[in-house]
Protein backbone atom coordinates (compact mmCIF):
# COMPACT_ATOMS: atom_id res chain seq x y z
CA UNK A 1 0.00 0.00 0.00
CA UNK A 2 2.09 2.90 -1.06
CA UNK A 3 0.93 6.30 -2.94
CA UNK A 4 2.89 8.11 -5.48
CA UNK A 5 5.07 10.32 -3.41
CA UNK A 6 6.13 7.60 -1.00
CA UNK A 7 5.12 4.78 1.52
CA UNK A 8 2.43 6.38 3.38
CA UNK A 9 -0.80 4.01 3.29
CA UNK A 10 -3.95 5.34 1.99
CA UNK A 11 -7.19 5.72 3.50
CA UNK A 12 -9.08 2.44 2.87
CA UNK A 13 -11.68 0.43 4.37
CA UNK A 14 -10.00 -1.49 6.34
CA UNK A 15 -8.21 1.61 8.22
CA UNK A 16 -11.39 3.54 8.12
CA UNK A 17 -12.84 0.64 10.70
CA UNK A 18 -10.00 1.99 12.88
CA UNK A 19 -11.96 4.82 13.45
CA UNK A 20 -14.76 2.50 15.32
CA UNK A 21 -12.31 0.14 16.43
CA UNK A 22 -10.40 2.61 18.81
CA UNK A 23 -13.27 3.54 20.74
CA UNK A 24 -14.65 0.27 21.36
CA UNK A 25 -11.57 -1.22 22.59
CA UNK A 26 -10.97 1.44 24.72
CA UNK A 27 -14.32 1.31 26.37
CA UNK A 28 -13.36 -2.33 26.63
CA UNK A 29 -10.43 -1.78 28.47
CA UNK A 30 -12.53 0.99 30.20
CA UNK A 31 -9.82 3.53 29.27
CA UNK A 32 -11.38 6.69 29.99
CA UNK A 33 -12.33 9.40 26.80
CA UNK A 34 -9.84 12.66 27.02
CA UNK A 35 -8.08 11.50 30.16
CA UNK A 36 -4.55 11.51 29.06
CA UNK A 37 -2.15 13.39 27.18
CA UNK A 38 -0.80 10.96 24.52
CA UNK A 39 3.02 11.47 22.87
CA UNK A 40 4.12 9.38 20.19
CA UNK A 41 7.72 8.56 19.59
CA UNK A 42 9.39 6.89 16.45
CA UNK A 43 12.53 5.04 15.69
CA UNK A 44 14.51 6.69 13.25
CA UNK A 45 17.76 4.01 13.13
CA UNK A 46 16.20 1.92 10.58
CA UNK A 47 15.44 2.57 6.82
CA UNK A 48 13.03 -0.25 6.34
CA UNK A 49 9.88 0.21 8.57
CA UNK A 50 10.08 3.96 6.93
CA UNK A 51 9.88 2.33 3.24
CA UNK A 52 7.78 -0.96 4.08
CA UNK A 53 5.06 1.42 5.51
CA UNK A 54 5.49 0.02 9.06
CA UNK A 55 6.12 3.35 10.58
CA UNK A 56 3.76 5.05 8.48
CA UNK A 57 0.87 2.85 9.90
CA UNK A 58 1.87 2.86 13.50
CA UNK A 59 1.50 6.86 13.64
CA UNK A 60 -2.13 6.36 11.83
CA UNK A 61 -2.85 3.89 14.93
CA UNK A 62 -1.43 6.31 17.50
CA UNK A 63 -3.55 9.07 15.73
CA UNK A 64 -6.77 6.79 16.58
CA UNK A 65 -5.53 6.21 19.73
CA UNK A 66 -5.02 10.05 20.78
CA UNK A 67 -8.18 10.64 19.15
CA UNK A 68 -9.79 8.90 21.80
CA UNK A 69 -7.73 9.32 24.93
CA UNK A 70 -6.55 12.87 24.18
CA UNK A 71 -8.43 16.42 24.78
CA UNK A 72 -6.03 17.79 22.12
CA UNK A 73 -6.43 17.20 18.09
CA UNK A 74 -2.09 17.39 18.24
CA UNK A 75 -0.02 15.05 19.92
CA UNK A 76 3.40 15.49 20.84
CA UNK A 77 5.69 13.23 18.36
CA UNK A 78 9.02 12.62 18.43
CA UNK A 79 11.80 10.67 16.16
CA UNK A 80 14.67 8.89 18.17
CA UNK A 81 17.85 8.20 16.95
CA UNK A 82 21.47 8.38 19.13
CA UNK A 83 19.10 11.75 21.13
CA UNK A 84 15.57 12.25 20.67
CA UNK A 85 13.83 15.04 18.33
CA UNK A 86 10.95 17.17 18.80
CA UNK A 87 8.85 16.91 15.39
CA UNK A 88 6.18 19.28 15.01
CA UNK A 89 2.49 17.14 16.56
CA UNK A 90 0.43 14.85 14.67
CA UNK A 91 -2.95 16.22 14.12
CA UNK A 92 -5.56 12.99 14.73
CA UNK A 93 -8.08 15.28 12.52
CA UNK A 94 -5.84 14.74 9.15
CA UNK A 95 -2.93 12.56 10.19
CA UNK A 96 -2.03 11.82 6.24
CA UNK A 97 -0.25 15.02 5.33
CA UNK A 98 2.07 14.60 8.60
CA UNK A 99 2.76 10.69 7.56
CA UNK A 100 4.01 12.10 4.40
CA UNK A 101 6.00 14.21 5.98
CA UNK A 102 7.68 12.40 9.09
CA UNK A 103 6.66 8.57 8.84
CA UNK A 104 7.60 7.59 5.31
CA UNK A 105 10.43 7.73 2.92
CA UNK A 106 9.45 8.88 -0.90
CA UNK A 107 10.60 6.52 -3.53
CA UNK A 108 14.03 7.21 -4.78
CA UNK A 109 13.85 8.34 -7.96
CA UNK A 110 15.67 6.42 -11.06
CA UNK A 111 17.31 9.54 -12.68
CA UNK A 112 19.17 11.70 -10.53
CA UNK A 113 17.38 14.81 -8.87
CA UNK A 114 18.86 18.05 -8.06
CA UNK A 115 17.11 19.92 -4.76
CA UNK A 116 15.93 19.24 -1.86
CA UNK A 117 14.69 15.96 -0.61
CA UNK A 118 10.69 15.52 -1.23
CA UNK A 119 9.93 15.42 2.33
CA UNK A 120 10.65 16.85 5.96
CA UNK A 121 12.52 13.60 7.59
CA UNK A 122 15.09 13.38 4.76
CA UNK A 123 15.58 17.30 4.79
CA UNK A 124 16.53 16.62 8.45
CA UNK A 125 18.01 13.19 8.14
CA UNK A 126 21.50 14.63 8.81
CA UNK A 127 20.56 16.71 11.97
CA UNK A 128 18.55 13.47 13.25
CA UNK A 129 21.20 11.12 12.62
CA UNK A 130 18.60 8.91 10.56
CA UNK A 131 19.51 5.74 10.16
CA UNK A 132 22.46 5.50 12.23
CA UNK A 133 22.59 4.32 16.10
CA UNK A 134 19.65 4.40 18.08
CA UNK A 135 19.50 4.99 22.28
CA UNK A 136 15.92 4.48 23.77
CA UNK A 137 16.74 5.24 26.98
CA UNK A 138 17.84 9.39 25.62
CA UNK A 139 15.05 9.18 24.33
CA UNK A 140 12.78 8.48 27.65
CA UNK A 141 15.20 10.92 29.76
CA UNK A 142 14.19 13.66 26.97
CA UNK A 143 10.68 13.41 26.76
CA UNK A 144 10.24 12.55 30.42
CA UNK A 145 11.48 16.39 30.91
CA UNK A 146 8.09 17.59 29.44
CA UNK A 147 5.86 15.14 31.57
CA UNK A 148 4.25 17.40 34.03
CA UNK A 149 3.59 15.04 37.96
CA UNK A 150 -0.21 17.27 38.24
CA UNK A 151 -2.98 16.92 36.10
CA UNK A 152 -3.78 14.05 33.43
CA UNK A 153 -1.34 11.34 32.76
CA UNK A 154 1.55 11.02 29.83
CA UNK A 155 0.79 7.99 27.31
CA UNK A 156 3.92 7.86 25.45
CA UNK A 157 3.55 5.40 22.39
CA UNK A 158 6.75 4.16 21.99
CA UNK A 159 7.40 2.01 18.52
CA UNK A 160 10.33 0.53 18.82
CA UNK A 161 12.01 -1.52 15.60
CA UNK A 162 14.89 -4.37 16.27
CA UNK A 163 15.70 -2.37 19.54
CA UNK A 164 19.08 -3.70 21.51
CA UNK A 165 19.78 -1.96 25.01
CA UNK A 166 23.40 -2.65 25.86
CA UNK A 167 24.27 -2.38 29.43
CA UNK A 168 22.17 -1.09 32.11
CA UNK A 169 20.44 2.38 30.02
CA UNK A 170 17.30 1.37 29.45
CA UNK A 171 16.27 -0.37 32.54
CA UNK A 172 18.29 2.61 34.18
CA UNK A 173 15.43 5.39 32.15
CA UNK A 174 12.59 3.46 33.31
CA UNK A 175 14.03 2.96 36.60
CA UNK A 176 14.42 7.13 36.96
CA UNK A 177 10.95 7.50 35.45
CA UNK A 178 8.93 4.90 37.60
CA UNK A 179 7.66 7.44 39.84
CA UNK A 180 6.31 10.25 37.17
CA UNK A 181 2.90 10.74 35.99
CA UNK A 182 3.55 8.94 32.55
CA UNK A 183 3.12 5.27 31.21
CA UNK A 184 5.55 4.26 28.74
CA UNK A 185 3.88 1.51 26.47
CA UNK A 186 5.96 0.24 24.22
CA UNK A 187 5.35 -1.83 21.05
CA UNK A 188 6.51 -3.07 17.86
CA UNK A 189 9.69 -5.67 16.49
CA UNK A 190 12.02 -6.55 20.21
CA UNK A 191 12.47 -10.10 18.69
CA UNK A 192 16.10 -9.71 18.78
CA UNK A 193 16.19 -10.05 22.41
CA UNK A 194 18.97 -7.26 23.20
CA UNK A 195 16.86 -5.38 24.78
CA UNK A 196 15.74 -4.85 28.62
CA UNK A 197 12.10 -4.42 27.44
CA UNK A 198 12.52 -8.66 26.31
CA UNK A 199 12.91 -9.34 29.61
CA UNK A 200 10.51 -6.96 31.45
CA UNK A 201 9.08 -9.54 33.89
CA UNK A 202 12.26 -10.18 35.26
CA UNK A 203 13.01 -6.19 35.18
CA UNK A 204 9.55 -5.56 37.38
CA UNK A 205 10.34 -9.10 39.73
CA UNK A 206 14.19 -7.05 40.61
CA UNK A 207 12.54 -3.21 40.81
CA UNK A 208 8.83 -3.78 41.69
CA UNK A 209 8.43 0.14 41.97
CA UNK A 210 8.92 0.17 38.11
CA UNK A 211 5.09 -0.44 37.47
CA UNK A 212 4.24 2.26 34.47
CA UNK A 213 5.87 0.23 31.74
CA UNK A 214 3.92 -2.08 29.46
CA UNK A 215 5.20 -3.91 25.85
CA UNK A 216 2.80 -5.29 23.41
CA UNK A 217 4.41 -7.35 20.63
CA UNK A 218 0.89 -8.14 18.57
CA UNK A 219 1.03 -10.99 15.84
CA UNK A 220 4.29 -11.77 13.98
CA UNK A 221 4.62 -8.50 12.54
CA UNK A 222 2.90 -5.61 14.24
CA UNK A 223 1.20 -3.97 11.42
CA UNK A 224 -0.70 -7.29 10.66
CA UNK A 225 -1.90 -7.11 13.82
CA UNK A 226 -5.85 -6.69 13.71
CA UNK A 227 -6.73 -3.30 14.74
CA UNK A 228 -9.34 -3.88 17.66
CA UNK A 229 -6.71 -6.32 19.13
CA UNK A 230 -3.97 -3.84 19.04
CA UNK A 231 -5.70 -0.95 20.11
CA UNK A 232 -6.66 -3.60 23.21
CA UNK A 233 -2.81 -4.46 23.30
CA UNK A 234 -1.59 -0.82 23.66
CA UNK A 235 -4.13 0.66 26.13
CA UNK A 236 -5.25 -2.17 28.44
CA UNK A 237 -1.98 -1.77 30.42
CA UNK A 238 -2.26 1.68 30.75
CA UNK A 239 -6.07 1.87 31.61
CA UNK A 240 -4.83 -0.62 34.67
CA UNK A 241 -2.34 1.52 35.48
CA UNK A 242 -4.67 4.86 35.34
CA UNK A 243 -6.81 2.90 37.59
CA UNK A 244 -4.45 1.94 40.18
CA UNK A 245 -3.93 5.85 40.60
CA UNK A 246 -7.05 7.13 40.86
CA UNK A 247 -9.13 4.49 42.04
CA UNK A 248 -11.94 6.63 42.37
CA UNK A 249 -12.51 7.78 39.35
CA UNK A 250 -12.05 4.09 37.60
C-alpha cells in the first residue's frame, strides 16, 4: 500500500474501521475518553519500517488512539535516533499530510534529482542522525522532561524496531521515570532479544516500583496485527495503570 510520493498508506476500508475500532476497545479496556495526554515517539535508526510502511501505519494507529484518549487534536511526536527530536504534533483530525512528511520515505527516484529531498525527515536526516545508532533510553530521559507530575497522565507510544539496550540504560530510564505521571507503552519488532524491554518480567520481579511500563508485541509482525486487538494491546496496560492511581474515578 504505497501512494505516489512515498510509503504512506492510503485511507481504505480497512483503516477507516479503525476509526470505530479505537473507541470500542478502549471502552473495553474501560480507558477513559480525554483522560490523558498521549506522545508518540518513532525510531529513526532503521530505513526499512520507513519504506515498508510500518512506521507510516503505527503513527495512523497512534492518531486513533489520541483521538480517543486525548483532549487535544495534536499530539506530541518525536523521532529517536542516538538523542531524541521534537517533530512538530500529529494532528488525529488529518494525520495523512504529517505521515508524508515524518513517517515515510518517498521513492528514490531512477534519474538523478537536483534539490531538496521531497519530504521533511530526509531534509533533516543529517541533523537526526537517521539511520544511524539508536538509544531508547535518551530518548525516555528527553521526553520525560516535558511530563508534568499534576494533572492528566503522559501515554507515550513508543514504537520501537529491532531495539538492543546494551548495558544497564534502558532499565536505568525506566528505573528514573517509575515514579512520574507517565506510562511508557511500548510496542513493535524486540524479537532480537537485546533489549531490557525482552525481559521486562524479570526487570519488574528485581525493581517492583517500576510499574508504568507495558510492551505489546501483537502478531508476527505488528502492522498485521488486527486493529481492535492492538488498540486492546496498547491501552489495556495503561487503563490498569490509570486505575491503580485514581481508584476513584475508575
Amino acid at each position: 500500500m504505497t501512494t505516489d510520493d512515498g510509503y504512506a498508506p492510503v485511507l481504505t476500508t480497512k483503516t477507516r474501521k479503525g476509526r470505530f475500532s479505537a473507541p470500542m476497545a478502549a471502552r473495553m479496556c474501560r480507558a477513559r475518553k480525554h483522560s490523558a495526554r498521549v506522545v508518540l515517539a518513532l525510531p529513526g535508526a532503521h530505513r526499512y519500517p520507513f519504506q515498508d510502511g510500518s512506521i507510516a501505519d503505527m503513527a495512523r494507529r497512534a492518531a486513533r488512539v489520541g483521538g480517543f484518549l486525548s483532549g487535544t487534536p495534536l499530539l506530541d511526536s518525536w523521532i529517536y535516533t542516538s538523542t531524541a527530536h521534537r517533530v512538530p504534533p500529529l494532528d488525529v483530525r488529518s494525520p495523512q499530510r504529517w505521515i508524508g512528511d515524518w513517517a515515510a520515505l518517498p521513492k528514490e527516484s531512477l534519474l538523478p534529482r537536483d534539490g531538496e529531498p521531497r519530504n521533511l525527515l530526509l531534509r533533516n536526516a543529517d541533523e537526526f542522525s537517521l539511520f544511524g545508532p539508536e538509544d531508547a533510553a535518551a530518548a525516555i530521559n528527553e521526553i520525560s522532561r516535558g511530563v508534568s507530575d499534576d494533572g492528566e497522565p503522559t501515554l507515550v507510544l513508543f514504537f520501537v524496531y529491532a531495539l538492543r539496550s546494551e548495558g544497564t540504560h534502558l532499565a536505568s530510564a525506566l528505573d528514573g521515570a517509575a515514579g512520574k505521571n507517565v506510562f511508557w507503552q511500548f510496542f513493535g519488532d524486540t524479537s532480537d532479544g537485546g533489549s531490557a524491554l525482552s525481559h521486562l518480567d524479570a526487570l519488574r520481579a528485581e525493581a517492583p516500583h517500576i510499574r508504568n511500563v507495558g510492551l505489546y508485541n501483537g502478531w508476527d509482525r505488528i502492522q498485521e496485527t488486527p486493529e481492535y486487538l492492538f488498540y486492546r494491546g496498547v491501552l489495556g496496560p495503561f487503563a490498569r495503570w490509570q486505575a491503580r492511581r485514581s481508584p476513584s474515578t475508575a
